[in-house]
Protein backbone atom coordinates (compact mmCIF):
# COMPACT_ATOMS: atom_id res chain seq x y z
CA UNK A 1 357.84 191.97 277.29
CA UNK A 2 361.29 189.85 276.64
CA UNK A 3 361.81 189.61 272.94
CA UNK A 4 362.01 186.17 272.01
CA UNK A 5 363.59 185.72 268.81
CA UNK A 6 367.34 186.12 269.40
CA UNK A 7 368.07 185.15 265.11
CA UNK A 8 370.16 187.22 263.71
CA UNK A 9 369.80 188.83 259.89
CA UNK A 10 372.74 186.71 259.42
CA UNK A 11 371.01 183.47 260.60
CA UNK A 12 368.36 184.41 258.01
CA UNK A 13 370.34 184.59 255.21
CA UNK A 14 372.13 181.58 255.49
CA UNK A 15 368.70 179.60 255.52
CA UNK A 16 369.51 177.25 252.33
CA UNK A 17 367.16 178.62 250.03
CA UNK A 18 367.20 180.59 247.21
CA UNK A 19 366.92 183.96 248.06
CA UNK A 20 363.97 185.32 246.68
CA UNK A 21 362.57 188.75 245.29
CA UNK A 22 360.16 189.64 248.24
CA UNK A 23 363.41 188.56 250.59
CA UNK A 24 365.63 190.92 249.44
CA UNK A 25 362.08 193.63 250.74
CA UNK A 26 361.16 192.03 254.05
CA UNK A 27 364.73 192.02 255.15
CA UNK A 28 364.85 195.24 256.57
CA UNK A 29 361.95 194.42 258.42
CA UNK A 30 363.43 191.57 259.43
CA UNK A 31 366.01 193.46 261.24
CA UNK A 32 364.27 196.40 262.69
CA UNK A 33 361.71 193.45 264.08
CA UNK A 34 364.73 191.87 265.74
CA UNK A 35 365.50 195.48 267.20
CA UNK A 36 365.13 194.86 271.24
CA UNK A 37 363.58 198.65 271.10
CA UNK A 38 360.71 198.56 268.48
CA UNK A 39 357.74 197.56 269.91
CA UNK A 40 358.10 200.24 272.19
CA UNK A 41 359.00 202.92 268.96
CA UNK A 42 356.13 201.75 267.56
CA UNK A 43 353.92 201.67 271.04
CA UNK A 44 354.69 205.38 271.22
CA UNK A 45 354.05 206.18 267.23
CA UNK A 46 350.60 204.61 268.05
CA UNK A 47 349.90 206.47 270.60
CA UNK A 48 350.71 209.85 268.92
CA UNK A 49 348.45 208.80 266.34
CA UNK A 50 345.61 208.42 268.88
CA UNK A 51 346.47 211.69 270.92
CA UNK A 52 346.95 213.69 267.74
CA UNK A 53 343.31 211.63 266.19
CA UNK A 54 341.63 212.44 268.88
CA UNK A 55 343.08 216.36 269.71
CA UNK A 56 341.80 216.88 265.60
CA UNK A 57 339.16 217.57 263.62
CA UNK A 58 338.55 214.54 263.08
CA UNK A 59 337.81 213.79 266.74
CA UNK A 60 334.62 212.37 266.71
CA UNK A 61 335.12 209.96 263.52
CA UNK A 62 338.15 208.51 265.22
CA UNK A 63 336.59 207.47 268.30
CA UNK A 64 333.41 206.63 266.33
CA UNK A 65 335.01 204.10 264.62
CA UNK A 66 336.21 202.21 267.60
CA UNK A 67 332.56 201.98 268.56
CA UNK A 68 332.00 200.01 265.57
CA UNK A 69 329.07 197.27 266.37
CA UNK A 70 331.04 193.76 265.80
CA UNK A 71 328.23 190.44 265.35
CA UNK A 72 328.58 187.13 265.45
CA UNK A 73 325.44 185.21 265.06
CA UNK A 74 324.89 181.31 265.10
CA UNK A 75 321.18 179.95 265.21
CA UNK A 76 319.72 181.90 267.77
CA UNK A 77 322.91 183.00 269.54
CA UNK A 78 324.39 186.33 268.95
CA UNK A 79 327.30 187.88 269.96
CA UNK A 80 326.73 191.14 270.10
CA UNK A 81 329.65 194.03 271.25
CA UNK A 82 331.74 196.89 270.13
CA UNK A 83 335.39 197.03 268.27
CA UNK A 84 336.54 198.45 271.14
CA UNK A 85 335.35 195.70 273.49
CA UNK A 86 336.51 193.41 271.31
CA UNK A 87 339.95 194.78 270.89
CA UNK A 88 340.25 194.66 275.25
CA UNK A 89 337.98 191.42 275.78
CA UNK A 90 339.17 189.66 272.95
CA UNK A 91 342.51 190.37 271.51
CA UNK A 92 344.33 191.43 274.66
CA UNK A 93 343.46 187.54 276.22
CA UNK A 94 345.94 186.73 273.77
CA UNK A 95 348.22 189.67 274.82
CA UNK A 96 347.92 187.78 278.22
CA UNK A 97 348.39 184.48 277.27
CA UNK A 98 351.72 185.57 276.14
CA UNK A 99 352.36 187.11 279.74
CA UNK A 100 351.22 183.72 281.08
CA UNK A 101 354.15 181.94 278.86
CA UNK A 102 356.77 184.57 279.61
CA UNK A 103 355.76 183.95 283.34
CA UNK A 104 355.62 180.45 283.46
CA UNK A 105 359.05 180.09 281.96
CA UNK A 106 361.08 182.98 284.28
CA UNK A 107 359.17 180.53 286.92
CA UNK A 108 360.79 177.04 285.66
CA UNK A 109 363.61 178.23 283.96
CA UNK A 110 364.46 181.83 284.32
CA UNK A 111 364.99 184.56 286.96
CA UNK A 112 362.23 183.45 289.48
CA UNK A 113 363.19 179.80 289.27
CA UNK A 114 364.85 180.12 292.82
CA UNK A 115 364.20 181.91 295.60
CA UNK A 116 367.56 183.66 296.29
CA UNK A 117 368.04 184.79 292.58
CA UNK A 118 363.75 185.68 292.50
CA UNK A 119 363.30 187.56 296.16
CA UNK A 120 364.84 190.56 295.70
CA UNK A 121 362.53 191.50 292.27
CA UNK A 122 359.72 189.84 294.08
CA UNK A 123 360.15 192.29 297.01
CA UNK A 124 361.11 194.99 294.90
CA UNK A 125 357.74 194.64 292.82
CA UNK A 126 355.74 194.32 295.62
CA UNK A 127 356.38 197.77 297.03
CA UNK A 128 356.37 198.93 293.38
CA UNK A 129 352.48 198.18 293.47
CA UNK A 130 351.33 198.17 296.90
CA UNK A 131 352.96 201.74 297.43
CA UNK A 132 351.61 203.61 294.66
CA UNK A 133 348.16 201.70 295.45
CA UNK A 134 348.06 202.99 298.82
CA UNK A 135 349.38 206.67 297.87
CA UNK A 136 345.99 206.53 295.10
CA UNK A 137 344.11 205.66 297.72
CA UNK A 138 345.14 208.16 300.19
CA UNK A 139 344.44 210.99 297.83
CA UNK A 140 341.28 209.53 296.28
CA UNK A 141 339.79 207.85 299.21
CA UNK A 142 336.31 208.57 299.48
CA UNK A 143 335.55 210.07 296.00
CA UNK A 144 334.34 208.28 292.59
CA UNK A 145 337.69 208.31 291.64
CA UNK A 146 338.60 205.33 294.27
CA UNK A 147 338.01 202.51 291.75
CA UNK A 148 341.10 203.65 289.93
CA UNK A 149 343.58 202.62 293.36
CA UNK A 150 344.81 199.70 290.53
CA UNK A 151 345.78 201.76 287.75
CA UNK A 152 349.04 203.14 288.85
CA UNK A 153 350.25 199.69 290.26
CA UNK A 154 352.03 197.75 286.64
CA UNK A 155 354.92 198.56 284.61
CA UNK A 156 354.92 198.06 281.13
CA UNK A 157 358.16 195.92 280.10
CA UNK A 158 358.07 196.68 276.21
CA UNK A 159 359.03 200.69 277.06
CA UNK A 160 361.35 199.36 279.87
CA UNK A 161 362.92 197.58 277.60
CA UNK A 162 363.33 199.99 275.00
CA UNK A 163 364.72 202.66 277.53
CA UNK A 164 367.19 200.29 278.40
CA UNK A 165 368.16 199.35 274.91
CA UNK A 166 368.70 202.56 274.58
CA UNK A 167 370.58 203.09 277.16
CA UNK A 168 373.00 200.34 275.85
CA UNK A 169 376.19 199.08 277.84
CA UNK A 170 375.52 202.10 280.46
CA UNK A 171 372.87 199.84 282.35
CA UNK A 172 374.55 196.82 284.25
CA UNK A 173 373.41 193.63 283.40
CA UNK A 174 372.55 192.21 287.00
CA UNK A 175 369.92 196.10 286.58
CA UNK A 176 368.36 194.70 283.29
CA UNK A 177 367.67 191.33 284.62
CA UNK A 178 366.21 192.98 287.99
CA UNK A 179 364.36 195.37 286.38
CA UNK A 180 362.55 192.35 283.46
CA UNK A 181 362.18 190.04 286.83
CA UNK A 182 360.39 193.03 288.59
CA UNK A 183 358.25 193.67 285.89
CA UNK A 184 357.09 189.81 285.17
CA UNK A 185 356.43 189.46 288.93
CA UNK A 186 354.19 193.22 288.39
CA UNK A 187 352.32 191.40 285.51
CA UNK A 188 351.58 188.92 287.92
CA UNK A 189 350.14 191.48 290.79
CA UNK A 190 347.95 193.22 287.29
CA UNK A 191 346.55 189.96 287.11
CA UNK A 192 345.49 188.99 290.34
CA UNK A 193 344.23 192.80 291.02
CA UNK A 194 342.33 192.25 287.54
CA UNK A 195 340.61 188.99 289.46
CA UNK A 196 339.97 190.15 292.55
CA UNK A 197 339.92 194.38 292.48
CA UNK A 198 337.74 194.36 289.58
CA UNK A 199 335.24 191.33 289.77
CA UNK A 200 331.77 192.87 291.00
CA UNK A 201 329.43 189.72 289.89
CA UNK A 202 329.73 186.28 288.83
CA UNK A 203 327.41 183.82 287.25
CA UNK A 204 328.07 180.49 288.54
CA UNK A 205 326.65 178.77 285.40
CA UNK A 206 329.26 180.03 283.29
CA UNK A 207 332.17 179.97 285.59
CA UNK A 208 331.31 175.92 286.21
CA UNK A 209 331.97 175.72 282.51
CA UNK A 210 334.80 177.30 282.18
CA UNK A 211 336.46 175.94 285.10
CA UNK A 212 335.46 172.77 283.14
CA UNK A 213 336.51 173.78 279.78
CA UNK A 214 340.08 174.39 281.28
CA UNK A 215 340.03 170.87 282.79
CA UNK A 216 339.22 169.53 279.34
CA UNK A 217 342.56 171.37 277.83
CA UNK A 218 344.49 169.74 280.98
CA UNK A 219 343.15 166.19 279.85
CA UNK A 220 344.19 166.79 276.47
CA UNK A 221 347.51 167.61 278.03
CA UNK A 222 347.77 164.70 279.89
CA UNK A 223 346.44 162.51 276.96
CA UNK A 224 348.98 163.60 274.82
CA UNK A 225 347.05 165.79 272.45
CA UNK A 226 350.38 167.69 270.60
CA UNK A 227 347.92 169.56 267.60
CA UNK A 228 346.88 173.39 268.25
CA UNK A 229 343.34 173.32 267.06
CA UNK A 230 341.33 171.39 269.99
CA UNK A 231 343.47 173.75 272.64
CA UNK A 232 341.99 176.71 270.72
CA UNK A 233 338.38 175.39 270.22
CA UNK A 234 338.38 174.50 273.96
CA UNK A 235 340.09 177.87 274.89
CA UNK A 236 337.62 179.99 272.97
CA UNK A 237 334.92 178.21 274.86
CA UNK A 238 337.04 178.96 278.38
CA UNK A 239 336.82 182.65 277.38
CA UNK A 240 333.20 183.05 276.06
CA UNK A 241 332.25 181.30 279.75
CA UNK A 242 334.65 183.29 281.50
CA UNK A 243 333.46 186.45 279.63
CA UNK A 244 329.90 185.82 280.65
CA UNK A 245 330.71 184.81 284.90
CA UNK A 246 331.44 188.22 285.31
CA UNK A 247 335.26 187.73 285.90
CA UNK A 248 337.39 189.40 282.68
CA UNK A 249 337.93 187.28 279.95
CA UNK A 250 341.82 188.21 279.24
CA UNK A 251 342.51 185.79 282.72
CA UNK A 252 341.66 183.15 280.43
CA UNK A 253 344.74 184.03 278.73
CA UNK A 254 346.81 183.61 281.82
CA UNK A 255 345.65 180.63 282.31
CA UNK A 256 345.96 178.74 279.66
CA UNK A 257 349.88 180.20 279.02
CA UNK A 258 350.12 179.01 282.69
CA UNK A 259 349.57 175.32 281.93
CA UNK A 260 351.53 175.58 278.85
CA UNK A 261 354.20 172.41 278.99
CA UNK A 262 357.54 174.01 279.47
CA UNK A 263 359.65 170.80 278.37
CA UNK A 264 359.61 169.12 275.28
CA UNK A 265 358.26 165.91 274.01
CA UNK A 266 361.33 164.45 271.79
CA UNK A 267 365.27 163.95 273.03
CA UNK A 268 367.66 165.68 270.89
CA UNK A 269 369.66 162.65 270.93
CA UNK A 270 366.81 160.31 269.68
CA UNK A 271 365.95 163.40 266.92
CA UNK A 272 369.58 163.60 265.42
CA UNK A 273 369.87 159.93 265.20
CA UNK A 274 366.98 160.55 263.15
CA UNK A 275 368.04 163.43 260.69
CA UNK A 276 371.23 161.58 260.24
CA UNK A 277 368.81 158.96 258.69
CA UNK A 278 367.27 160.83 256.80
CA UNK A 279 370.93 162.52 255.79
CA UNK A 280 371.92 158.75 254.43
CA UNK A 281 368.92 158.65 252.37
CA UNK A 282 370.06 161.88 250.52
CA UNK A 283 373.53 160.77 250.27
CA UNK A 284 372.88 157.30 248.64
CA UNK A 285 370.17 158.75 246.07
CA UNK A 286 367.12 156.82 247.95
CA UNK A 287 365.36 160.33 248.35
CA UNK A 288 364.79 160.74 244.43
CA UNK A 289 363.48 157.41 244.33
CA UNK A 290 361.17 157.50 247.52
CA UNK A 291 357.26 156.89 247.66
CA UNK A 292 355.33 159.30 249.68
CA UNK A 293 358.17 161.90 250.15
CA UNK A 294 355.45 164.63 250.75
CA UNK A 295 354.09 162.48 254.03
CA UNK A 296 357.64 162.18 255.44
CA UNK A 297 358.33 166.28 254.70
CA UNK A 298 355.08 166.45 256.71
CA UNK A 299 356.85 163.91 259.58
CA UNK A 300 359.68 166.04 259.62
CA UNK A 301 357.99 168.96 260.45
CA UNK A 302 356.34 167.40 263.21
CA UNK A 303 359.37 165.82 264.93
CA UNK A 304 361.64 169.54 264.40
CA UNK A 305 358.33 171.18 266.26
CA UNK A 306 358.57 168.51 269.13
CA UNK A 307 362.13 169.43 269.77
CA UNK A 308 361.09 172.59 271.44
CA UNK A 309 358.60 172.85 274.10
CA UNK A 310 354.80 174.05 273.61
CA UNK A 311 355.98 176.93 275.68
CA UNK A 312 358.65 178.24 273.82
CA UNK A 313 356.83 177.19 270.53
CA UNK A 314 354.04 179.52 271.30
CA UNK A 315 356.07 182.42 273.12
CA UNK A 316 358.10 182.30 269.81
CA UNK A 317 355.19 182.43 267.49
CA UNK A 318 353.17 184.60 269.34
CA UNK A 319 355.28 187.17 270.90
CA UNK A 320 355.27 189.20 267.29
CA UNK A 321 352.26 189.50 267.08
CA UNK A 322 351.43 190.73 270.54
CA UNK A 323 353.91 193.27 269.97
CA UNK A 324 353.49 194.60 267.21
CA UNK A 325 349.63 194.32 266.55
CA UNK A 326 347.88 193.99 269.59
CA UNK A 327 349.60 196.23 271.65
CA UNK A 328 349.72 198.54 269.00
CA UNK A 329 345.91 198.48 267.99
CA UNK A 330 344.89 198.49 272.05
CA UNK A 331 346.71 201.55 272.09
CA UNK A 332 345.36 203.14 268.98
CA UNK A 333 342.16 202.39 270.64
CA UNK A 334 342.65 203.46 274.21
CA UNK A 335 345.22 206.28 274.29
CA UNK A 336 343.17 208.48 272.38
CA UNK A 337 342.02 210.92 274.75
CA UNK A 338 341.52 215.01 274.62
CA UNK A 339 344.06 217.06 276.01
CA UNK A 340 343.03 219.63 278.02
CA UNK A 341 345.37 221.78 280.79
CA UNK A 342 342.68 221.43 283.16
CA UNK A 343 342.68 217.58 283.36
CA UNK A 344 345.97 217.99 284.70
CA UNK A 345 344.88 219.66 288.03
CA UNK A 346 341.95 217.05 288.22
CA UNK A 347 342.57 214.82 291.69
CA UNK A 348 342.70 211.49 289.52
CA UNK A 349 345.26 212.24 287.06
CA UNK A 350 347.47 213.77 289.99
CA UNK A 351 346.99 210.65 291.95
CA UNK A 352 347.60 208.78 289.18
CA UNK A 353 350.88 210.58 288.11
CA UNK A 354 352.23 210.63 291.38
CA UNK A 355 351.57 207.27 291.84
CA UNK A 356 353.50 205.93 288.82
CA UNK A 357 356.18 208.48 289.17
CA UNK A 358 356.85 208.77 293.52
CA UNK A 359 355.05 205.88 294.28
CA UNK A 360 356.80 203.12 292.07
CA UNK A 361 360.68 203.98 292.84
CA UNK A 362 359.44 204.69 296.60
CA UNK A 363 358.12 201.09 296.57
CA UNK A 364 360.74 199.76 294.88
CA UNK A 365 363.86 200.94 296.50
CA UNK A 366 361.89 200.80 300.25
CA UNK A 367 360.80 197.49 299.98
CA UNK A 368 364.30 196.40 298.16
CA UNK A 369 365.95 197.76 301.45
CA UNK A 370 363.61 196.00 303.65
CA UNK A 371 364.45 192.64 301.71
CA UNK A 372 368.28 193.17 301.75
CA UNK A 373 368.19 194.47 305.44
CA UNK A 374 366.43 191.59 307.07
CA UNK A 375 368.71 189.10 304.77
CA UNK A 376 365.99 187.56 302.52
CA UNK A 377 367.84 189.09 299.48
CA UNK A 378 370.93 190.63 298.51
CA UNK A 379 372.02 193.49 296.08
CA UNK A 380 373.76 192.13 292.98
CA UNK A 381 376.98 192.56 292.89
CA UNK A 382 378.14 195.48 290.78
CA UNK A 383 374.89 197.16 291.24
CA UNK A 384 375.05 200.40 293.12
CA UNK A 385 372.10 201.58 294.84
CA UNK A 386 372.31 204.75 292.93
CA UNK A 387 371.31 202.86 289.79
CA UNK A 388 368.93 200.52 291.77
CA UNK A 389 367.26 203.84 292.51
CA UNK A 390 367.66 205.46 288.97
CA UNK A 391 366.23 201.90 287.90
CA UNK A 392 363.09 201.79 289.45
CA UNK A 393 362.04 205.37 288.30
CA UNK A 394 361.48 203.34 284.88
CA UNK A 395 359.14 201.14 286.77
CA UNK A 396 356.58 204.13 286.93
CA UNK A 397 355.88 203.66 282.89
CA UNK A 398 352.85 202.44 282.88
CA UNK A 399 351.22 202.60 279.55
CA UNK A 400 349.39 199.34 278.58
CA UNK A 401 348.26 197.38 281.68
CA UNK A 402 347.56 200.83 283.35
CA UNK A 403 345.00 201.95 280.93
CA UNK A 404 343.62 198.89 280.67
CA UNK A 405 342.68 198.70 284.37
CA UNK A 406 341.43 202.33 283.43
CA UNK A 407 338.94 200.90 281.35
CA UNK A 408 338.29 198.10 284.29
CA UNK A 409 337.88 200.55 287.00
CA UNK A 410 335.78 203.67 285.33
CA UNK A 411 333.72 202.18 282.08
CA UNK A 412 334.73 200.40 279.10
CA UNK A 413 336.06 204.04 277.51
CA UNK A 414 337.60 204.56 280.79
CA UNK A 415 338.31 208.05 282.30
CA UNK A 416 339.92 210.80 280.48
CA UNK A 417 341.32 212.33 283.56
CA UNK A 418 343.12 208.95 284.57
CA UNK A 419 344.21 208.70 280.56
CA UNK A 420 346.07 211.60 280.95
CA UNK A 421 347.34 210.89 284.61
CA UNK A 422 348.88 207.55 282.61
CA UNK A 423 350.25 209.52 279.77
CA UNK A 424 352.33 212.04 281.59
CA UNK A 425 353.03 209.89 284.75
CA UNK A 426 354.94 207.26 282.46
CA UNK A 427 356.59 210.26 280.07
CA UNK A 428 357.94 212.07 283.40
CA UNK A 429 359.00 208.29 284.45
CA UNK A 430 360.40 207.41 281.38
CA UNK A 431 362.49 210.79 280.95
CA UNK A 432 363.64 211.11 284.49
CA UNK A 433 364.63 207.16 284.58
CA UNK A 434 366.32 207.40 281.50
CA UNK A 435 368.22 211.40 282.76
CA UNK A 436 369.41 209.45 286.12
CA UNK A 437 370.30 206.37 284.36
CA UNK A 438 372.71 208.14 281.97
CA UNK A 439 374.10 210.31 285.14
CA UNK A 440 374.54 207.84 287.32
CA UNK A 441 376.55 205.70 284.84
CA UNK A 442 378.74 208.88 283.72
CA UNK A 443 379.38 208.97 287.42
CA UNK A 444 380.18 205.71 288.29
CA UNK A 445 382.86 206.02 285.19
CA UNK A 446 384.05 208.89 286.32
């Protein structure tokens, strides 16, 4: 997932206000936030926590707790489910929503926004998923272990992008941009497999109101409705229905992020003539004097807001706290899972692992061939297809989205043996992406 945030510690500081005791403490938080590579640090701390949790002796209280009843009650209506449900239901439709925004703004303004500069990660993701799909399938077909064909299929950006941070100037620009395109357009495929892979019933009742609950937050759209609060009561009432159809909740999420407004409301031109107003009035000493200066503060605000689009807005705001509490907590809560040798050798985690780690750069480069060879895309220039190839073996890490189809495909708590497939699949990825990376580079030097 892209960092948004590009301010720098400098930017902060020169904020005109006084600097302030708790500043001079949350500023080096400030800048390991800003860090391209943290979420994914502190993905993996969380997950050592959970493998170490639940490998201990306190095993049973740690996954206890996540099976913590959680009630909400109104009248004669009660919401009744666990903390872990609640944690994959609930809080990851906002870790989607985010997706939705980062999608929906690659699609109007980034890498995906034309078809020459968006075919060859769209081609390259495609084999990424179907591939490993189809090499699940071939070793699982006909056993319980089928349902899991999904789970090998994503790549989670946040470690991508901390390999490659760490990596630094040894990974070519036109391979990070690839690599962040691919990965989008592989959120894209989790989603739709999510929909349609892993949807056994639906209620029609509820999915009538939800389809008409997201009309409603299109109206307000369209009326001009620019506060937060009705989106969100409306959108709460989109996922509850959606929750209840039968179809997962978290595509609410996507939804919503996709009809996010991508271009803002005020000019920039119309907006400075306005500050420089406002500038006059502090100049000539009509600002000390002013009625009502709290209700034009308030105006302020609201016109600075405008200047940016809802999309950015919310990716900005947002993107934070997907990273660096959702994600976290969903993996506090999902990668805990007991080790055992013999889980290695089971037929799920080896489809699994081969899946993320043969059947992702296999995709990847194959159908990236295909796409270049038949002339619907082109390798960027500067970009070997030794590092193309090195590349895509970081496309087999696929931590979050891959457990979370886990829990999709085999029970809310998911299977063990496909846990563990996950875990070492994306570690062998991760490793051997980052080992051919670094020689390829040295090479090409050389």
């Amino acid at each position: 997932m892209k960092l948004l945030d590009e301010m720098t510690t400098r930017d902060i500081v020169t904020v005109p206000l006084p600097l302030q005791p708790i500043d001079r403490l949350l500023r080096p938080l400030a800048r390991f936030l800003h860090v391209e590579a943290t979420s994914g640090i502190v993905l993996v701390i969380c997950t050592a926590i959970a493998l170490v949790a639940a490998n201990s002796s306190f095993a049973d209280t740690y996954l206890a707790f996540w099976q913590t009843d959680i009630t909400i009650g109104f009248g004669t209506f009660e919401f009744h489910h666990s903390l872990h449900h609640v944690i994959n239901d609930g809080l990851m439709a906002i870790f989607f929503f985010v997706i939705g925004l980062e999608v929906k703004r690659e699609i109007v303004h980034g890498s995906l926004s034309n078809w020459r500069q968006a075919s060859l990660p769209i081609a390259a993701a495609i084999g990424g998923m179907v591939v490993p799909a189809g090499l699940y399938l071939a070793i699982q077909y006909g056993q319980p272990g089928m349902r899991g064909w999904g789970i090998p299929m994503a790549t989670d950006i946040a470690f991508v992008v901390g390999c490659l941070v760490l990596l630094g100037s040894r990974v070519p620009h036109s391979l990070r941009v690839l690599l962040l395109s691919l990965a989008i357009v592989d959120d894209i495929g989790a989603i739709l497999v999510i929909a349609v892979g892993y949807t056994e019933s639906l209620d029609m009742r509820f999915l009538v109101l939800a389809a008409v609950s997201i009309g409603v937050v299109q109206l307000f759209s369209r009326l001009g409705v620019r506060r937060f609060p009705p989106y969100i009561a409306v959108g709460a009432v989109a996922w509850f229905a959606l929750h209840e159809s039968g179809i997962h909740a978290t595509l609410t999420g996507v939804i919503l992020g996709l009809m996010t407004p991508a271009k803002s409301v005020l000019v920039p031109e119309h907006f400075r003539e306005y500050l420089h107003e406002k500038k006059e009035e502090f100049q000539d000493g009509r600002w000390a004097s002013r009625k009502h200066r709290a209700a034009v503060v308030k105006e302020v605000q609201q016109l600075t807001r405008e200047t940016v689009s809802p999309l950015e807005y919310l990716e900005m705001t947002l993107h934070p706290w997907s990273a660096y509490v959702i994600m976290p907590v969903f993996a506090l809560a999902n990668a805990g899972v007991l080790i055992e040798l013999s889980n290695l050798g089971d037929s799920v985690a080896v489809a699994v692992i081969l899946g993320l780690v043969v059947g992702k750069p296999v995709g990847i480069v194959l159908l990236s061939w295909l796409a270049i060879r038949i002339g619907w895309a082109r390798l960027p220039e500067g970009l070997p297809w030794s590092m193309l190839i090195s590349g895509s073996c970081l496309a087999g890490i696929g931590f979050t989205m891959a457990l979370f189809i886990d829990g999709l495909a085999f029970g809310a708590d998911g299977l063990d043996t496909a846990k563990i497939g996950v875990l070492v699949g994306s570690a062998v990825s991760g490793i051997l992406g980052m080992s051919l990376l670094y020689w390829t580079s040295s090479s090409a030097k050389r």
